[in-house]
Protein backbone atom coordinates (compact mmCIF):
# COMPACT_ATOMS: atom_id res chain seq x y z
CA UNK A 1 0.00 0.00 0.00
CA UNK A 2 1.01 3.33 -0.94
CA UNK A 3 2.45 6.11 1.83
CA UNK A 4 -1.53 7.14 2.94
CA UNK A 5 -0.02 11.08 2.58
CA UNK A 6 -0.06 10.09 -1.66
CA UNK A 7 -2.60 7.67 -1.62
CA UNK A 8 -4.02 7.39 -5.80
CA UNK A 9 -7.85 6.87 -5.65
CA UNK A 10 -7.73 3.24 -6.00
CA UNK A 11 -5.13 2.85 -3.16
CA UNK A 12 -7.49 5.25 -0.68
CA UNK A 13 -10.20 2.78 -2.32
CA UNK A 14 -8.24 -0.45 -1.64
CA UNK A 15 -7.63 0.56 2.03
CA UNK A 16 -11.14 1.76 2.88
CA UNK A 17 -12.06 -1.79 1.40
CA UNK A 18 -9.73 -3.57 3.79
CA UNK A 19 -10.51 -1.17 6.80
CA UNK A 20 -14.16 -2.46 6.63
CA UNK A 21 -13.31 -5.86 5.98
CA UNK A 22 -11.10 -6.48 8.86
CA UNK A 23 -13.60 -4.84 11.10
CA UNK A 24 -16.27 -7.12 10.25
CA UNK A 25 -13.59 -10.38 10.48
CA UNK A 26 -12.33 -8.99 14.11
CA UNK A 27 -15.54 -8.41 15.74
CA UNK A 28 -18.21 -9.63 14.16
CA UNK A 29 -21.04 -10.10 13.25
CA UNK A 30 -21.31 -6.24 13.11
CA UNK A 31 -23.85 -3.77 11.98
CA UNK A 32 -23.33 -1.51 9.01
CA UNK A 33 -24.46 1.19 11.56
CA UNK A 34 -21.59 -0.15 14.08
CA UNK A 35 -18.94 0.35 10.89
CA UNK A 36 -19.26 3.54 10.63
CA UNK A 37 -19.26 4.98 13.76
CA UNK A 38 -16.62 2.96 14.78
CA UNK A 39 -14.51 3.70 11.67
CA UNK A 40 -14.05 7.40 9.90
CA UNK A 41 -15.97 6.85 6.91
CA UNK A 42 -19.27 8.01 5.66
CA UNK A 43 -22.64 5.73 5.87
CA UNK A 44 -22.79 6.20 2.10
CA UNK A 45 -19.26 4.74 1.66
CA UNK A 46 -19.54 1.83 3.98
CA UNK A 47 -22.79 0.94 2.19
CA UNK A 48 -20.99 0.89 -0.89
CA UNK A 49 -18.09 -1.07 0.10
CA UNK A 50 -20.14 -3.39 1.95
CA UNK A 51 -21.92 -4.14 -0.85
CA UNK A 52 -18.79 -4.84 -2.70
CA UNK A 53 -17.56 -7.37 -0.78
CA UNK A 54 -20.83 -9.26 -0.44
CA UNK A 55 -20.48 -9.32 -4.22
CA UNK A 56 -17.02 -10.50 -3.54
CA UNK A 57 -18.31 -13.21 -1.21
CA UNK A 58 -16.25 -11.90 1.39
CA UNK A 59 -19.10 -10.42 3.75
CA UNK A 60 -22.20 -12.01 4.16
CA UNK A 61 -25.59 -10.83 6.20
CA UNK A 62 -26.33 -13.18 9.03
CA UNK A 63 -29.25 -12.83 11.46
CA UNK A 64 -30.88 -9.72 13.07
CA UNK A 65 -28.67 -7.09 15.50
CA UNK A 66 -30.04 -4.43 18.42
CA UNK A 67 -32.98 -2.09 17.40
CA UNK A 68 -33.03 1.49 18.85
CA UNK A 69 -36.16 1.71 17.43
CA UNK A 70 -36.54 1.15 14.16
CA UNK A 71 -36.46 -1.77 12.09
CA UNK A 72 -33.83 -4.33 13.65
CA UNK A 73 -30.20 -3.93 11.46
CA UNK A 74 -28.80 -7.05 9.58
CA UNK A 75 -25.84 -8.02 10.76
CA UNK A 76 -22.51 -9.12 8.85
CA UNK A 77 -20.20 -11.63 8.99
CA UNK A 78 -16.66 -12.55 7.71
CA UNK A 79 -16.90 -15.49 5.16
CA UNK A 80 -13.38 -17.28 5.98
CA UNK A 81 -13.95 -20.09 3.99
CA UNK A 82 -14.56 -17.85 0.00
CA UNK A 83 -10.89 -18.23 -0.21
CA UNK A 84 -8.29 -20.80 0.31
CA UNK A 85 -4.50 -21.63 0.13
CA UNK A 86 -2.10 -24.52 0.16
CA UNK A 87 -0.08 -24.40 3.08
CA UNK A 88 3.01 -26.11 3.71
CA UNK A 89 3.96 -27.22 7.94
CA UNK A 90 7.30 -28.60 7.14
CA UNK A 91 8.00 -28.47 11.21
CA UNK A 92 5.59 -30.77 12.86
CA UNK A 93 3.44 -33.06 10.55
CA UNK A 94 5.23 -32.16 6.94
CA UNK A 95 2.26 -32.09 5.46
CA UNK A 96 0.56 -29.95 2.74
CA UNK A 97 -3.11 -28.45 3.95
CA UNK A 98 -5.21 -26.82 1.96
CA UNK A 99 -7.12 -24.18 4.88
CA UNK A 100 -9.35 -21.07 4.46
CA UNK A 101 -8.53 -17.81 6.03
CA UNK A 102 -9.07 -19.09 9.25
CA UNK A 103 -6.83 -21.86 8.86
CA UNK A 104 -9.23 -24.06 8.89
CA UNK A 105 -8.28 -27.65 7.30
CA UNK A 106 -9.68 -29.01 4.11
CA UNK A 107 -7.66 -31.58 3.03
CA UNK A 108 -4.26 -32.56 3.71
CA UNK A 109 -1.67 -34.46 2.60
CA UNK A 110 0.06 -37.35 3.11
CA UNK A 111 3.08 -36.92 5.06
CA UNK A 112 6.01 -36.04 2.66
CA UNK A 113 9.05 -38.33 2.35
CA UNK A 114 11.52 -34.99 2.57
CA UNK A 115 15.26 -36.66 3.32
CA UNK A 116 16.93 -33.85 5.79
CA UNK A 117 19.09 -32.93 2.89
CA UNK A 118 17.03 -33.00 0.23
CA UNK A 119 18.11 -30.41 -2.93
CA UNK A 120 15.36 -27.39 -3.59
CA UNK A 121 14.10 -29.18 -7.16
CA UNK A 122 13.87 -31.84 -5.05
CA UNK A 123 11.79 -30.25 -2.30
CA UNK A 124 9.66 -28.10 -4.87
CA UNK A 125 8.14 -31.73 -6.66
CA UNK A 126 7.27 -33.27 -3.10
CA UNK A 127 5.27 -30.50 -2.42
CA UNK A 128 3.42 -29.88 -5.35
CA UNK A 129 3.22 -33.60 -5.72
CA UNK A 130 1.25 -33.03 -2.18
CA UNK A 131 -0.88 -30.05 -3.73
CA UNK A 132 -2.06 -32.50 -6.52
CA UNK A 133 -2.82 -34.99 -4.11
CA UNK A 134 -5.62 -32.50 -2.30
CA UNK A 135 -6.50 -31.25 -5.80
CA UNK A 136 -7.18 -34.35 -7.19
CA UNK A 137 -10.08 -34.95 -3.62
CA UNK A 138 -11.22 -31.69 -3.62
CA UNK A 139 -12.39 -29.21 -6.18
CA UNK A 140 -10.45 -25.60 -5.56
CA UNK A 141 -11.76 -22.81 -7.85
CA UNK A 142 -8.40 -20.61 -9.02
CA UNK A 143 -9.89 -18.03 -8.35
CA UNK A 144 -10.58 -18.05 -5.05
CA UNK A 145 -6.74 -19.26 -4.05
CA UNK A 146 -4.60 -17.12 -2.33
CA UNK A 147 -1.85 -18.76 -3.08
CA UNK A 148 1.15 -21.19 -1.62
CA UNK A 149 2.30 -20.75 2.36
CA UNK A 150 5.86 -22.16 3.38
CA UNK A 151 6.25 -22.98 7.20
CA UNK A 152 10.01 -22.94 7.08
CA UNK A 153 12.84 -23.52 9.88
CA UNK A 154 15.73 -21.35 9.64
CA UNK A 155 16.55 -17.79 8.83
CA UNK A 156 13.99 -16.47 6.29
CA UNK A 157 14.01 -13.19 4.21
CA UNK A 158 10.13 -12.92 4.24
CA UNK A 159 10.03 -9.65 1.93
CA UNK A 160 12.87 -11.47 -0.65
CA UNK A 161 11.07 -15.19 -0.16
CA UNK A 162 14.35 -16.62 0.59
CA UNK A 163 16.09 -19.02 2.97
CA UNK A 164 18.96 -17.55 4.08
CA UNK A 165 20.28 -20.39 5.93
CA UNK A 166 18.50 -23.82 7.27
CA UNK A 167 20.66 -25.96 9.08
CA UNK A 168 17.84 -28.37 8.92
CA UNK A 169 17.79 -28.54 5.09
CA UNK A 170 21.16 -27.74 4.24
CA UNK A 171 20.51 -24.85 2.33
CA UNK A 172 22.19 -21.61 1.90
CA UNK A 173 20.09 -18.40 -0.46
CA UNK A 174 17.86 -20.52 -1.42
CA UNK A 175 15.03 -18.24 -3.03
CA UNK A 176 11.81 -20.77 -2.65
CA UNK A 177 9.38 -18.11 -5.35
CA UNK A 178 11.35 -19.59 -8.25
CA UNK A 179 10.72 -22.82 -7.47
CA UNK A 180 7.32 -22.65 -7.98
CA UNK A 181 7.13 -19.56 -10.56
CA UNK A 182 5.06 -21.67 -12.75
CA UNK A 183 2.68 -23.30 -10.62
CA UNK A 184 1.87 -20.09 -8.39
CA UNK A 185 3.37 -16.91 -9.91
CA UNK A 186 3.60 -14.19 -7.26
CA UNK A 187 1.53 -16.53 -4.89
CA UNK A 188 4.42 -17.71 -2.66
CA UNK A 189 4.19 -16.63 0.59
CA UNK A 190 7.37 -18.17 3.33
CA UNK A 191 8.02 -17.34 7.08
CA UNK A 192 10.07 -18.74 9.92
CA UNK A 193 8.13 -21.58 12.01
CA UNK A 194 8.38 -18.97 15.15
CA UNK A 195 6.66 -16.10 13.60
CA UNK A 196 3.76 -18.58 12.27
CA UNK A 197 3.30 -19.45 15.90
CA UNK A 198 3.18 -16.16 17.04
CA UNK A 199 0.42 -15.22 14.53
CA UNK A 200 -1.24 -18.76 14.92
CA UNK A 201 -1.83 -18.31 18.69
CA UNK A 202 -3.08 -14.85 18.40
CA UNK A 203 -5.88 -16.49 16.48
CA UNK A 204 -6.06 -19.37 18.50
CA UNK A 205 -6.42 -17.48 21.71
CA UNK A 206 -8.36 -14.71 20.53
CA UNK A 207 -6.05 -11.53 21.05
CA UNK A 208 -6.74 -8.58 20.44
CA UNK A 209 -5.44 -7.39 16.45
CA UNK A 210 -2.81 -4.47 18.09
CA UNK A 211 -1.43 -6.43 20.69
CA UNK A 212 2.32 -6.67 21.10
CA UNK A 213 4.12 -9.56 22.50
CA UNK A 214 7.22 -11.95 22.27
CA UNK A 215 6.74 -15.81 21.45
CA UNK A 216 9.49 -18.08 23.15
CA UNK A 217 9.77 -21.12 22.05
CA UNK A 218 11.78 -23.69 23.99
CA UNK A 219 11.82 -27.28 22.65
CA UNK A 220 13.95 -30.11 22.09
CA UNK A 221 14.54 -28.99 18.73
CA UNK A 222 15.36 -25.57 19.11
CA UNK A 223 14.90 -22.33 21.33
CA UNK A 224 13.93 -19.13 19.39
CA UNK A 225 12.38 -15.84 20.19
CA UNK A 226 9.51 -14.34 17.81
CA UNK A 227 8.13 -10.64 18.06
CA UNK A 228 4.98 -9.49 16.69
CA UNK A 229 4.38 -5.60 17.25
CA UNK A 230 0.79 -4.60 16.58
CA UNK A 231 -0.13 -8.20 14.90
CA UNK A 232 2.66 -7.77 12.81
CA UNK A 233 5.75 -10.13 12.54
CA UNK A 234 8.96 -8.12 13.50
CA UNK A 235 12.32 -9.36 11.02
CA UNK A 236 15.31 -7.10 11.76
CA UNK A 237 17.52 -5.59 9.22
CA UNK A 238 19.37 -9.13 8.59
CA UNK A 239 16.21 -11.32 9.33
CA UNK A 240 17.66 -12.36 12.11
CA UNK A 241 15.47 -10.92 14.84
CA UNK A 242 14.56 -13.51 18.00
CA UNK A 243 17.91 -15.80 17.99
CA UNK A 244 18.23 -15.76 22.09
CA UNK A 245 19.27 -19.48 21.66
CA UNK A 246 22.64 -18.18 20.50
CA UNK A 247 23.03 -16.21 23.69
CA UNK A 248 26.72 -17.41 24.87
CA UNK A 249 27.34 -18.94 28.04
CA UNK A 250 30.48 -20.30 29.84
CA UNK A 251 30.84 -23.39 27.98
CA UNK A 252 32.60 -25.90 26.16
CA UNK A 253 29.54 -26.99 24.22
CA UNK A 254 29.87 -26.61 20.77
CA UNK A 255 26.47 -25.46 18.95
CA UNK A 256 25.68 -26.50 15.46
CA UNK A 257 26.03 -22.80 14.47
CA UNK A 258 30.16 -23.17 15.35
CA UNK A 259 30.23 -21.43 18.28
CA UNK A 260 30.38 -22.43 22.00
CA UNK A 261 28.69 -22.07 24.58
CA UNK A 262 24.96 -21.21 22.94
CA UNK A 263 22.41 -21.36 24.85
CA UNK A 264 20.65 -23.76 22.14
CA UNK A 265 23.68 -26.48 22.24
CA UNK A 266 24.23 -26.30 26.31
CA UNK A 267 20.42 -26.52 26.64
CA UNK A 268 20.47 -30.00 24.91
CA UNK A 269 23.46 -30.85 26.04
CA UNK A 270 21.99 -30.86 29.71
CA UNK A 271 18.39 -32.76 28.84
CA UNK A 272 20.28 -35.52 27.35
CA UNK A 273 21.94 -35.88 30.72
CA UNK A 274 19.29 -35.52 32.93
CA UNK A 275 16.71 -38.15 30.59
CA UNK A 276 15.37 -35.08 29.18
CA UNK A 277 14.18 -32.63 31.92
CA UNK A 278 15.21 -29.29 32.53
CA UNK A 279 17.39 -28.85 36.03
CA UNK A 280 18.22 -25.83 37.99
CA UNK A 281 21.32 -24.63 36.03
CA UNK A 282 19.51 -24.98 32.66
CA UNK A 283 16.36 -23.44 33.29
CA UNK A 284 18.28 -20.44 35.06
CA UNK A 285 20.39 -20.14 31.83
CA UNK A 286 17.05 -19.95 29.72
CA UNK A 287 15.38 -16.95 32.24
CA UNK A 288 18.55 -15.23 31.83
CA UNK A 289 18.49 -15.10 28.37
CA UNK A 290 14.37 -14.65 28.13
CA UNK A 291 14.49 -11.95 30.78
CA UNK A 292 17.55 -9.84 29.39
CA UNK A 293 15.30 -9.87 25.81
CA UNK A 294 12.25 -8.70 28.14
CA UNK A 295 14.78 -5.58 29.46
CA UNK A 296 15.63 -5.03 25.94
CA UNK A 297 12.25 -4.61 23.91
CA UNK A 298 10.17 -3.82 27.00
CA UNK A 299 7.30 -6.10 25.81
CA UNK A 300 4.62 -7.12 28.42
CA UNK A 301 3.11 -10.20 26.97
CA UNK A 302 5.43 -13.17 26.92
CA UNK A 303 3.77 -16.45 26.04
CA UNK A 304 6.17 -19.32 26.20
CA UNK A 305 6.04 -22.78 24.24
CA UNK A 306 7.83 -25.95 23.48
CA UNK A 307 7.91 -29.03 24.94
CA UNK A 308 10.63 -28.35 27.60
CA UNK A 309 8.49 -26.07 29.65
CA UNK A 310 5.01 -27.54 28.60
CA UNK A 311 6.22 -30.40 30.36
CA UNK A 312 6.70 -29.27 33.55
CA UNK A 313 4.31 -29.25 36.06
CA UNK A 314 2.35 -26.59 37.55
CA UNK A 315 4.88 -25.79 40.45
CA UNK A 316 7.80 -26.04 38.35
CA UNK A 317 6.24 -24.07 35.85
CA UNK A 318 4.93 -21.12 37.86
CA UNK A 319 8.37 -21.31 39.78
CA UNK A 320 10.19 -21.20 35.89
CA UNK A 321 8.21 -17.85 35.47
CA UNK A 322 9.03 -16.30 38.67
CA UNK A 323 12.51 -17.29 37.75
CA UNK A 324 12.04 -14.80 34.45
CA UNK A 325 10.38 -12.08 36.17
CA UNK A 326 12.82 -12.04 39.02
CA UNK A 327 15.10 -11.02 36.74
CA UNK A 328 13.37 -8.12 34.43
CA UNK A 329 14.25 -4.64 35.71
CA UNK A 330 11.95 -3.12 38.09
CA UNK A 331 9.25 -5.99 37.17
CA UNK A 332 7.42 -4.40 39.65
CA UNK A 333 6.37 -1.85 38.10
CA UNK A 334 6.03 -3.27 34.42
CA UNK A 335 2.84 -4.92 32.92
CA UNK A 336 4.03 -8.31 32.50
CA UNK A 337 1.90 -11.11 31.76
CA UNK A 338 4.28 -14.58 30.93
CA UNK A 339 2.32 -17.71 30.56
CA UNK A 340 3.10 -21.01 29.46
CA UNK A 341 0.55 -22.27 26.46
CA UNK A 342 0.60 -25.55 24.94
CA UNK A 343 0.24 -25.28 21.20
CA UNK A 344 -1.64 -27.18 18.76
CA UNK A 345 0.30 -29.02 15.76
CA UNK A 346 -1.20 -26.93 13.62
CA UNK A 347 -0.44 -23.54 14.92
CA UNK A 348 1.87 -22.13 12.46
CA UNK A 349 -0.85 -23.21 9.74
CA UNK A 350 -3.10 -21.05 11.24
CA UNK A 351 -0.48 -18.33 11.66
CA UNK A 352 0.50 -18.61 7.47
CA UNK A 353 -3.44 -18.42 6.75
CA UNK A 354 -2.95 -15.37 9.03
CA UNK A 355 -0.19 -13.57 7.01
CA UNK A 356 -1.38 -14.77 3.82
CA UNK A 357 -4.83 -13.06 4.58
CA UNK A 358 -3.25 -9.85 5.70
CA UNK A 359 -1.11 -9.73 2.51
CA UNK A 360 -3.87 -9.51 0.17
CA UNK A 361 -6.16 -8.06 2.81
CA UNK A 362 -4.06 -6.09 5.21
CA UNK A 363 -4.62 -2.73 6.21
């Protein structure tokens, strides 16, 4: 979208069209009456657009609202499921969905035979081999497809679609929109695992759309940081925002990265010797780290995830968060709210369907 201080009349269109539309999918069902008083547009206008994206088949009326005396409004409701998109989870099931812009599920694929090294050519034909297997179950009109999500690990270039680096696959500038140029031109859409999860549980537990917070994941697999600031996912100027599991720490412990002593590397290191729980010395490590990136972005809402704290019980749990907080600066007089939240397998599905929806939607 266009800087709104040189907005052409089809951009000021566009956004007005997106304004309205987001209202309705954030809290309705709504009244066209509720619209505009709630948004800085004219009755005439949101009458218009309204009636634009019914014709769309984005909006539909649904049921009667509040009278204040007069005949009762109709109400209107955001239609997730007029459009849909392939999304790729190649994190927990490595499976290809097809969801709506709820992230819904309507078909899925097997899971995909991906070797850990396996080349980008390679890669690219197991997916859309997955695509064609939902395609050829379920009839998808083109026109209603959003296009192709990719739930990557590693560092991603979201703006560039790229993989910068994926220890996981091997891979090194690896720019994933080529590989499928021909199946869905300028409908590839790719984000770090972390940031899906971020925007997945915002949907999942109903925040509200300008909320700030960090996501911490800690898991066997990997610890990670992700930062969404007003339901937006935050990158950094190398796309390397979030990495507290390459905090260093006195240690010989070499981390797959080629340093020692991360945080990531001395983490496993220590689960491996104590049959995969997290002692003392290792969960003090991880509130150093989460509480020095609490001092540094002064966020209030920290959820954390990952099977290394989900699996602790309540005591240890609520005594792992006191552990952060007792740390943070003057905690006392911050807003913090840290919670531990299991999360579904399909999360970051939910969270692509997110970003996809605010690409094409997004205000």
């Amino acid at each position: 979208m266009a800087d709104n201080r040189f907005l052409s009349h089809a951009d000021a269109a566009q956004l007005n069209r997106n304004l309205v539309l987001n209202y309705i999918k954030n809290f309705g069902p709504v009244s066209r009456t509720s619209i505009w008083e709630s948004i800085n547009l004219s009755r005439a206008s949101v009458t218009m657009i309204v009636r634009k994206l019914q014709e769309l088949g984005l909006v539909r009326e649904t049921g009667s609202g509040m009278s204040s005396g007069g005949r009762k409004p109709l109400n209107l409701e955001f239609v997730h499921n007029s459009r849909m998109m392939y999304v790729l989870d190649f994190w927990d099931q490595k499976k290809v969905y097809l969801v709506d812009m709820k992230g819904k599920i309507l078909g899925e694929s097997a899971a995909l035979p991906c070797s850990l090294y396996c080349t980008p050519v390679e890669f690219a034909k197991l997916v859309m081999k997955g695509v064609d297997k939902i395609r050829s179950r379920i009839s998808v009109d083109e026109k209603h497809l959003l296009g192709l999500g990719l739930c990557m690990p590693g560092i991603i270039d979201y703006h560039r679609k790229e993989i910068i680096y994926s220890a996981e696959l091997g891979w090194r500038h690896v720019n994933v929109s080529t590989l499928f140029k021909k199946e869905f031109p300028d409908k590839v859409f790719i984000e770090r695992i972390g940031n899906l999860m971020a925007l997945g549980l915002c949907e999942q537990e109903d925040f509200t759309p300008n909320v700030n917070f960090m996501l911490v994941i800690v898991s066997t697999s990997g610890i990670g940081a992700s930062l969404l600031h007003h339901g937006a996912c935050m990158h950094g100027d190398n796309s390397m925002i979030g990495e507290i599991g390459h905090s260093i720490f006195n240690s010989d412990i070499v981390c797959s990265c080629g340093h020692k002593g991360c945080l990531e590397a001395l983490v496993k290191a220590r689960i491996m010797e104590n049959s995969g729980r997290l002692d003392d010395e290792t969960m003090t490590c991880l509130a150093m780290s989460i509480s020095n990136a609490i001092n540094l972005i002064d966020v209030s809402k920290i959820i954390l995830t990952g099977d290394l704290v989900t699996s602790l019980d309540i005591k240890n749990r609520d005594r792992f968060i006191n552990m952060v907080v007792s740390r943070v600066f003057s905690s006392e007089e911050r807003k913090l709210d840290i919670r531990i939240i299991e999360h579904s397998n399909h999360t970051a599905v939910v969270g692509m369907s997110s970003l996809i929806f605010q690409e094409h939607f997004g205000m």
